[in-house]
N, C-alpha and C. Protein backbone atom coordinates (compact mmCIF):
# COMPACT_ATOMS: atom_id res chain seq x y z
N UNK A 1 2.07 6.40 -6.95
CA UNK A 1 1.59 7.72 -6.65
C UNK A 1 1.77 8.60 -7.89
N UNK A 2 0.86 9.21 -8.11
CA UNK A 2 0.49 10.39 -9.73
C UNK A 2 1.49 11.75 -8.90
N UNK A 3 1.95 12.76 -10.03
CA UNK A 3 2.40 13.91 -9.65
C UNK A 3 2.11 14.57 -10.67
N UNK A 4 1.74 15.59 -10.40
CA UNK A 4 1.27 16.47 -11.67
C UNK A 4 2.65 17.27 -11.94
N UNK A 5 3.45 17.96 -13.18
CA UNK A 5 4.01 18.66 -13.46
C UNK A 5 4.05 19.42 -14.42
N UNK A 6 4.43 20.96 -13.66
CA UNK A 6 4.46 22.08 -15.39
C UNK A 6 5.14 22.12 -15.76
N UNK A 7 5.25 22.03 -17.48
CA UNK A 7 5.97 22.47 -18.49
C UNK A 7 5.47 23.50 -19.53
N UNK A 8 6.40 24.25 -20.12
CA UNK A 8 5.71 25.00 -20.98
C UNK A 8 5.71 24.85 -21.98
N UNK A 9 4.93 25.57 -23.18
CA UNK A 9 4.58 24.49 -24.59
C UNK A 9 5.45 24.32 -25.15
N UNK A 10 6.38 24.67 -25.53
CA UNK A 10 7.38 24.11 -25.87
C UNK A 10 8.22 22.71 -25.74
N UNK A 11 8.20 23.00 -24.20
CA UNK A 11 8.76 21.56 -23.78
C UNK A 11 7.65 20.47 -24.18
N UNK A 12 6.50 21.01 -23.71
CA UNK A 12 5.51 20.06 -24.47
C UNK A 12 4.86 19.50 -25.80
N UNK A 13 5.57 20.38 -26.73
CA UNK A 13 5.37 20.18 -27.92
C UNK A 13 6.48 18.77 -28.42
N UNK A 14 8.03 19.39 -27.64
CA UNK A 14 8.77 18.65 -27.83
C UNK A 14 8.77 17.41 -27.27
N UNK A 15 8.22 16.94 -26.32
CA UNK A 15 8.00 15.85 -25.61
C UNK A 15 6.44 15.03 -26.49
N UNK A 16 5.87 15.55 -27.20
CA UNK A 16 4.89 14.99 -27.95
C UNK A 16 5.43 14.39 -28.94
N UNK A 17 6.65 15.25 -29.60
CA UNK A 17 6.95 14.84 -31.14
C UNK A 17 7.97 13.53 -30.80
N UNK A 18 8.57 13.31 -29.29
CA UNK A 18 9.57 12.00 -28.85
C UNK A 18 8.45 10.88 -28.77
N UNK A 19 7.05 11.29 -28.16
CA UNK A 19 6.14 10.34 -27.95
C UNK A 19 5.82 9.64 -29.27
N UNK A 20 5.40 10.76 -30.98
CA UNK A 20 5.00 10.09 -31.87
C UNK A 20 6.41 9.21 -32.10
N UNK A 21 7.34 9.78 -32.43
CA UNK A 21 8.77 8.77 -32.59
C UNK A 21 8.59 7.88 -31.75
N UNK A 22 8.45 7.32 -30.49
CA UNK A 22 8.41 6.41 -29.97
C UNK A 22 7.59 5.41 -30.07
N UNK A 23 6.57 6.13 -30.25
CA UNK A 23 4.93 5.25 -30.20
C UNK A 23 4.91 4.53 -31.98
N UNK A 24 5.77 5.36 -32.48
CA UNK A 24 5.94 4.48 -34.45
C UNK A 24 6.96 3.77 -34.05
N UNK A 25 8.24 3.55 -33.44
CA UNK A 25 8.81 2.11 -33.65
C UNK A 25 7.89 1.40 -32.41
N UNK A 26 7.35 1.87 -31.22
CA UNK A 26 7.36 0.20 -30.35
C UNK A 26 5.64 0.10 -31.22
N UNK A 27 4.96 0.81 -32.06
CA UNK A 27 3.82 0.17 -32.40
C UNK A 27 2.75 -0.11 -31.70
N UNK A 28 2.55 0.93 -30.82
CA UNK A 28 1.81 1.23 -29.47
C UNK A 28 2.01 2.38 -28.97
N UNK A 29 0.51 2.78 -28.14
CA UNK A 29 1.02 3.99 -27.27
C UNK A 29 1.53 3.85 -26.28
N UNK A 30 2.21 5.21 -26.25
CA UNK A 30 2.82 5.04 -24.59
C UNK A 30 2.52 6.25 -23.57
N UNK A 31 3.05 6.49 -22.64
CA UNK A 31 2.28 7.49 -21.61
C UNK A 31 3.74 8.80 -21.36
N UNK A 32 3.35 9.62 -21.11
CA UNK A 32 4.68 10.75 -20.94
C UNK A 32 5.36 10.03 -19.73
N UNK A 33 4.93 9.46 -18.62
CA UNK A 33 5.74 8.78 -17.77
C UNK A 33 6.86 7.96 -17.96
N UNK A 34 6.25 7.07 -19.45
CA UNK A 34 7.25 6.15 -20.34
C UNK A 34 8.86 6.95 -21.14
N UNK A 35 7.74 7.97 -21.35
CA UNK A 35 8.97 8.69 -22.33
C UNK A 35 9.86 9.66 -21.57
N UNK A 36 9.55 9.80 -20.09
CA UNK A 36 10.40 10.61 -19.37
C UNK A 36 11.25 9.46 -18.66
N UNK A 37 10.87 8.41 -18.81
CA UNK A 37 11.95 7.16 -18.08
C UNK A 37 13.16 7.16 -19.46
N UNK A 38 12.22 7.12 -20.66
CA UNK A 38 13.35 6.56 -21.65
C UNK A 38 14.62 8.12 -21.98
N UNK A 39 13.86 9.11 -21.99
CA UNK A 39 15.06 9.64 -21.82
C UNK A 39 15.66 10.28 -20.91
N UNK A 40 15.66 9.91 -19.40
CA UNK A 40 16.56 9.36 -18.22
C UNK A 40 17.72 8.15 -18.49
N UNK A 41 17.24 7.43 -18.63
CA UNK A 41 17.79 6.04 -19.49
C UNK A 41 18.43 6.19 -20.31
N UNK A 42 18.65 7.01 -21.65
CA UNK A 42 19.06 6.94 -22.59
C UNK A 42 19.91 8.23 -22.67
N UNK A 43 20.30 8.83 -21.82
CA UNK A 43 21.05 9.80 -21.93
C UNK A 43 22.35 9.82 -21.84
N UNK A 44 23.40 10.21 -22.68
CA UNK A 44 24.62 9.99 -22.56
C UNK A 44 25.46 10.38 -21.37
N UNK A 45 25.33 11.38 -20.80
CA UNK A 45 25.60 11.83 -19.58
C UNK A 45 24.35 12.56 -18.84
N UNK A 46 24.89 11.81 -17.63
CA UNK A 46 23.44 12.81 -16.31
C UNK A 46 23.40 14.41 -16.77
N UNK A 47 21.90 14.46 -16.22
CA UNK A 47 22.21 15.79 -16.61
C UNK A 47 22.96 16.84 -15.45
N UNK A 48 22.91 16.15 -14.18
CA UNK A 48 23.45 16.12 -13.06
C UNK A 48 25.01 16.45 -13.13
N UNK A 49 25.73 15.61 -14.23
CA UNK A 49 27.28 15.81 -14.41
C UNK A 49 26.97 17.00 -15.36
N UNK A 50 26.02 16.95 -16.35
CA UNK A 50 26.57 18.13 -17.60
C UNK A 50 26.18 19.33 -16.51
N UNK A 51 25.43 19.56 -15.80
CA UNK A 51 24.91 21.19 -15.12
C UNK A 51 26.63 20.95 -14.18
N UNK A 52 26.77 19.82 -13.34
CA UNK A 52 28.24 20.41 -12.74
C UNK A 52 29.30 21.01 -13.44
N UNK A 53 29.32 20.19 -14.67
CA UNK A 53 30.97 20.63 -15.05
C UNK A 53 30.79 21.62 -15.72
N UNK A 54 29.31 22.32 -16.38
CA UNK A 54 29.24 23.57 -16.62
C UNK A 54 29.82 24.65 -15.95
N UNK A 55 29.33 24.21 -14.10
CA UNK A 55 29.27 24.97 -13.38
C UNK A 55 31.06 25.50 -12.74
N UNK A 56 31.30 23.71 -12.79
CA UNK A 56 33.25 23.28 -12.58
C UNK A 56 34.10 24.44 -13.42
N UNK A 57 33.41 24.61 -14.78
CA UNK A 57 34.82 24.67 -16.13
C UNK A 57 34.91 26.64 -15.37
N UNK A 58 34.10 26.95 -14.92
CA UNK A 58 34.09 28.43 -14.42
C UNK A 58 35.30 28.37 -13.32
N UNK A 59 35.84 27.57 -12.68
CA UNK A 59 36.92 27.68 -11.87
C UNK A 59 38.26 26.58 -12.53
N UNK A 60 37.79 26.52 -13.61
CA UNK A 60 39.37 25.97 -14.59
C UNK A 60 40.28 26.70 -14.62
N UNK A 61 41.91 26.32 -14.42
CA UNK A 61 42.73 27.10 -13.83
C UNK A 61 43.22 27.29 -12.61
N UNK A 62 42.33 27.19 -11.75
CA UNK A 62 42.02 28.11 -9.95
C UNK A 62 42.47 27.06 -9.94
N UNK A 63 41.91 25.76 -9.74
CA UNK A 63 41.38 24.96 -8.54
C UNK A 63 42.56 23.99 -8.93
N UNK A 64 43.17 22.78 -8.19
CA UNK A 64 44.24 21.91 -8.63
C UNK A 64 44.11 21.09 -8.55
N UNK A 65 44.48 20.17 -9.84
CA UNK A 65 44.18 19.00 -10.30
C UNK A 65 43.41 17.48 -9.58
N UNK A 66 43.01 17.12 -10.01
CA UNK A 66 41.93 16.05 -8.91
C UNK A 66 40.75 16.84 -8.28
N UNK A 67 40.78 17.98 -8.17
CA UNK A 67 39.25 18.78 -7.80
C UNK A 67 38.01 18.41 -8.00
N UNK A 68 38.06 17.92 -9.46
CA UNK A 68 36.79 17.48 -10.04
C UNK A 68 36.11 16.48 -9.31
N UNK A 69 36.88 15.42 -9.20
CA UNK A 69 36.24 14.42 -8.48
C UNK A 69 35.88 14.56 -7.12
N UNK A 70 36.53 15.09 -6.18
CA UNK A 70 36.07 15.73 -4.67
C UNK A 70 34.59 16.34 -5.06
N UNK A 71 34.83 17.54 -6.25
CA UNK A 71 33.46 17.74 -6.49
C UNK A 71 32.38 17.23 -6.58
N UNK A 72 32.52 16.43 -7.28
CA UNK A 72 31.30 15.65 -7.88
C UNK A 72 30.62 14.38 -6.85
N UNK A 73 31.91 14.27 -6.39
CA UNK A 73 31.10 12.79 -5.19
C UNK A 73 30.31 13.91 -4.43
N UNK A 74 30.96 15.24 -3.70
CA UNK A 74 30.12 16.29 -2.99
C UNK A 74 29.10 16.59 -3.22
N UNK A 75 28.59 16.70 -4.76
CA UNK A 75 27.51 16.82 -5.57
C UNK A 75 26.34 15.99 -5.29
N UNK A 76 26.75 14.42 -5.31
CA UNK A 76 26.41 13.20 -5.61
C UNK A 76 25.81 12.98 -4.04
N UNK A 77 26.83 13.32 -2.49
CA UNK A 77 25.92 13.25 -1.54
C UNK A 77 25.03 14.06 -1.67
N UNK A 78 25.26 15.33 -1.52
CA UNK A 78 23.98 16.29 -1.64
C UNK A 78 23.03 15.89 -2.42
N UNK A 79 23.24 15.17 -3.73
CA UNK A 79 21.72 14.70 -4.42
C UNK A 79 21.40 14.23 -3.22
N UNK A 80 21.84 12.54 -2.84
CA UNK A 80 21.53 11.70 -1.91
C UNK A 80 20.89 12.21 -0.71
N UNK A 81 21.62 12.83 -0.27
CA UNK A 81 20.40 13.72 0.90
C UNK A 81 19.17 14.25 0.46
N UNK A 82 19.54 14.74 -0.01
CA UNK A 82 18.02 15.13 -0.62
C UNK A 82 16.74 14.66 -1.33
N UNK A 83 17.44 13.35 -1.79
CA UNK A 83 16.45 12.27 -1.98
C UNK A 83 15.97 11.68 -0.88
N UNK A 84 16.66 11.30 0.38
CA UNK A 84 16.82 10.93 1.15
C UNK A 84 15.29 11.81 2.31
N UNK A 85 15.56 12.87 1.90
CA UNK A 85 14.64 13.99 3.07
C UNK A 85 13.79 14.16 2.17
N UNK A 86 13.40 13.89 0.57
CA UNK A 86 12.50 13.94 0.28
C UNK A 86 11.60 12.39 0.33
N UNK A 87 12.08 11.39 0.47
CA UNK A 87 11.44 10.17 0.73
C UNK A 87 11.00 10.08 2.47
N UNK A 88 11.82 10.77 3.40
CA UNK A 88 11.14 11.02 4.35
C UNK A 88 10.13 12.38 4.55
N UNK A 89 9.80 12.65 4.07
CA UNK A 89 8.59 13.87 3.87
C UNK A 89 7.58 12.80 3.82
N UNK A 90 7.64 12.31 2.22
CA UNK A 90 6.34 11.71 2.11
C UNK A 90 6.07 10.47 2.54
N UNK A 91 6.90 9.69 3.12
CA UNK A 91 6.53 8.41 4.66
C UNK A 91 5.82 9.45 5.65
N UNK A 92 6.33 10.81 6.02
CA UNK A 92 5.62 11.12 7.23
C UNK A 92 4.25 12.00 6.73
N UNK A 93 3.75 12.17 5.37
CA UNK A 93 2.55 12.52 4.86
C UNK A 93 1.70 11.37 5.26
């Protein structure tokens, strides 16, 4: 299934100049679908953990020790649900 998505030129400029880098080592073109897998894939941390612990380091101090992790699995269902209710949306489309 195709999905269309906006970005603005910027992001799109920058996502062109990963495509020519990419498309000069594999020696072929490739499609923005390709290059949004590879850097999913290739990212050192989710961006999922870097937006939490952005969000975490604001209650550094407060909260007591081991927090983080309660957090983050909490995080981690809530993705899951929500993947979850978005894969049942489009079964019932």
């Amino acid at each position: 299934m195709t999905t269309t998505i906006q970005i603005d030129d910027y992001t799109k400029k920058k996502l062109f100049k990963i495509k020519l880098r990419l498309e000069e080592q594999k020696g072929s073109g490739i499609s923005y679908n390709e290059i949004i897998e590879y850097l999913i894939n290739n990212q050192k941390k989710t961006l999922l953990e870097k937006k939490n612990l952005k969000e975490f380091r604001r209650f550094e101090g407060i909260l007591p020790k081991g927090t983080l992790n309660i957090y983050l699995k909490e995080k981690r269902k809530d993705l899951e649900n929500e993947e979850k209710r978005a894969q049942l949306k489009t079964q019932q489309n």
